[in-house]
Each structure stands twice: as structure tokens, then as C-alpha cells.
C-alpha atoms as a PDB file:
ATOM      1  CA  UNK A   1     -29.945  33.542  39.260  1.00  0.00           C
ATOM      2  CA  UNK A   2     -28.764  32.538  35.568  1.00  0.00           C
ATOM      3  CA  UNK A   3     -27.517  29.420  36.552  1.00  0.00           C
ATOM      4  CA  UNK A   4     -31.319  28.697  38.258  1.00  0.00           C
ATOM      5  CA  UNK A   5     -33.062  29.641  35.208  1.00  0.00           C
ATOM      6  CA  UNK A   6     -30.621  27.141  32.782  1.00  0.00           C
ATOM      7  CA  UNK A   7     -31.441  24.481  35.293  1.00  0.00           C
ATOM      8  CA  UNK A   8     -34.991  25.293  34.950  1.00  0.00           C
ATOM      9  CA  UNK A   9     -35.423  25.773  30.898  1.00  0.00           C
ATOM     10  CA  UNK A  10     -33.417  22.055  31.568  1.00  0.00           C
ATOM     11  CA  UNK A  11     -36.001  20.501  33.817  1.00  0.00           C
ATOM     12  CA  UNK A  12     -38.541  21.803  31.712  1.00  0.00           C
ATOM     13  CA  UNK A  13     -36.713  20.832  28.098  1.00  0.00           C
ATOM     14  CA  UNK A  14     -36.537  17.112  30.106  1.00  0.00           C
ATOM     15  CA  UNK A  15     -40.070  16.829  31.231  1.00  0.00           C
ATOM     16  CA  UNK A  16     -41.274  17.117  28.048  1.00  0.00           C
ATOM     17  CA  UNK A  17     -39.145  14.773  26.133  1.00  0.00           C
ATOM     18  CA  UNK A  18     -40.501  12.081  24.353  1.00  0.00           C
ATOM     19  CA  UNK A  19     -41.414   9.135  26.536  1.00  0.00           C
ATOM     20  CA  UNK A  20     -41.718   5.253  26.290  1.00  0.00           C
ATOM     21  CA  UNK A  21     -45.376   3.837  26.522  1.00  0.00           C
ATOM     22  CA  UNK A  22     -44.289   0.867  28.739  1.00  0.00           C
ATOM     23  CA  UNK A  23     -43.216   1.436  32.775  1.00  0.00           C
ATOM     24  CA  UNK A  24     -40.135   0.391  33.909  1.00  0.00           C
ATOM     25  CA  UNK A  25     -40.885  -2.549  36.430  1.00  0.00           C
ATOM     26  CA  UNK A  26     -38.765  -1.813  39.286  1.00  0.00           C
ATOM     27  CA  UNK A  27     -40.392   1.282  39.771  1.00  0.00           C
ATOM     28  CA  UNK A  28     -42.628   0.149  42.423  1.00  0.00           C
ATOM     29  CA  UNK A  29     -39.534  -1.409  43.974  1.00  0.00           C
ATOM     30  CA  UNK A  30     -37.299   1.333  44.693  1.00  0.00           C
ATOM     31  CA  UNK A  31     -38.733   3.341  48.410  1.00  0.00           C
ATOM     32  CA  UNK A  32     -38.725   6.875  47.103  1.00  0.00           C
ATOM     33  CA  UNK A  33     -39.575   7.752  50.939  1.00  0.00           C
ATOM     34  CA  UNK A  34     -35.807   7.586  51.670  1.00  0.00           C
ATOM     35  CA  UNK A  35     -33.419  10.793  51.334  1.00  0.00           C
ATOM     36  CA  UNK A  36     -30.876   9.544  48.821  1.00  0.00           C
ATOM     37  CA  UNK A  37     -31.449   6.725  46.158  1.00  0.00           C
ATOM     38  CA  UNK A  38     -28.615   5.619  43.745  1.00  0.00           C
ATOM     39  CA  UNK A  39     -29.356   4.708  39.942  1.00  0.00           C
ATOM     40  CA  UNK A  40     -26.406   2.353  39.134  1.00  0.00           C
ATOM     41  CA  UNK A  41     -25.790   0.755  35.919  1.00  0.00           C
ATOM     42  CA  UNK A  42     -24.486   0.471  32.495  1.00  0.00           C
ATOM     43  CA  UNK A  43     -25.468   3.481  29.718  1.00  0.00           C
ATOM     44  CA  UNK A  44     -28.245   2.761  27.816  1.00  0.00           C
ATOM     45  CA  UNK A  45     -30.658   0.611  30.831  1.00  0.00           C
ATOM     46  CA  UNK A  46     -33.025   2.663  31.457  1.00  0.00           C
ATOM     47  CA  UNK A  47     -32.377   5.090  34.362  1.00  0.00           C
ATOM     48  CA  UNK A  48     -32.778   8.369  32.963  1.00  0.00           C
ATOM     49  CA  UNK A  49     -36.679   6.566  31.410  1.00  0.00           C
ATOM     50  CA  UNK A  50     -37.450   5.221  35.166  1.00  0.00           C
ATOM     51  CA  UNK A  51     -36.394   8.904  37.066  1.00  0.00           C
ATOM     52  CA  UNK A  52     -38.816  10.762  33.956  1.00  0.00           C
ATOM     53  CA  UNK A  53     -41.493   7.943  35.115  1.00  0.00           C
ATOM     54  CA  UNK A  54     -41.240   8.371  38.858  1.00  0.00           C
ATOM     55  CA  UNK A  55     -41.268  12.534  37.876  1.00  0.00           C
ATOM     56  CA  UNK A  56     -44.470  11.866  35.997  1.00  0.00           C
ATOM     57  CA  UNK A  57     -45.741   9.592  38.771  1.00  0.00           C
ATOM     58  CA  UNK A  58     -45.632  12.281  41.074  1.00  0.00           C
ATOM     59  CA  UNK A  59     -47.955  14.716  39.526  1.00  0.00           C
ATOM     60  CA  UNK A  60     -46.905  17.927  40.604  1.00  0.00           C
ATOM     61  CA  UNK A  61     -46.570  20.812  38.233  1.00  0.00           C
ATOM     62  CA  UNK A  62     -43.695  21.772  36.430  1.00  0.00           C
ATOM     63  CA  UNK A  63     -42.146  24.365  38.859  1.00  0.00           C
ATOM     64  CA  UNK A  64     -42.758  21.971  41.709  1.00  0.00           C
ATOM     65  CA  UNK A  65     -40.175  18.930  40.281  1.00  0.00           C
ATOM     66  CA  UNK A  66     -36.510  19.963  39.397  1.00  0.00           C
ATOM     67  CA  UNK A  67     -34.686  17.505  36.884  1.00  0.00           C
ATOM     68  CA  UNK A  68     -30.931  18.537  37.191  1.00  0.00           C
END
């Protein structure tokens, strides 16, 4: 159960980092729908920013969305 509750003060600690005013456009290109979705590409482009916009996106509450 420790190792749950790091991953959670995590999420948490991640959801409410500071975030960029502008939306990443290839957002509402990627189909969430599917069961597996790869973010490939140099350090520094933007995936971590687009997977904190598609978490925000979603509008669930905190305990509902797992960043890990």
C-alpha cells in the first residue's frame, strides 16, 4: 500500500504543476478511445504538457486520473 500512496502524492504533485496557457495541437489528433497510445519523441517536445492537457481535458477528479 506504500508504494500506492507515493504514486498517488505523485499524480497529485503532477496535476497541479504549473501549466502552459496554449494547447498542444495534436491533441485532437491522437484517438484516446484505443487501449495503448505511444508518446514518441525527443526530450523537451512537449509530451509530458500534451498527457497533463488530455488529464485536464478529461475532467474527472483527482482520485479518478492516475499520472504514473
Amino acid at each position: 500500500m506504500e508504494i500506492f500512496d507515493k504514486l498517488f502524492y505523485y499524480s497529485i504533485t503532477f496535476f497541479h504543476s504549473p501549466q502552459t496557457t496554449y494547447q498542444r495541437s495534436i491533441l485532437t489528433k491522437i484517438d484516446f478511445s484505443q487501449k495503448m497510445i505511444a508518446l514518441v519523441g525527443a526530450k523537451g517536445v512537449g509530451k509530458t504538457t500534451l498527457l497533463h492537457q488530455y488529464m485536464e481535458s478529461l475532467d474527472l477528479g483527482l482520485k479518478e486520473v492516475l499520472y504514473g
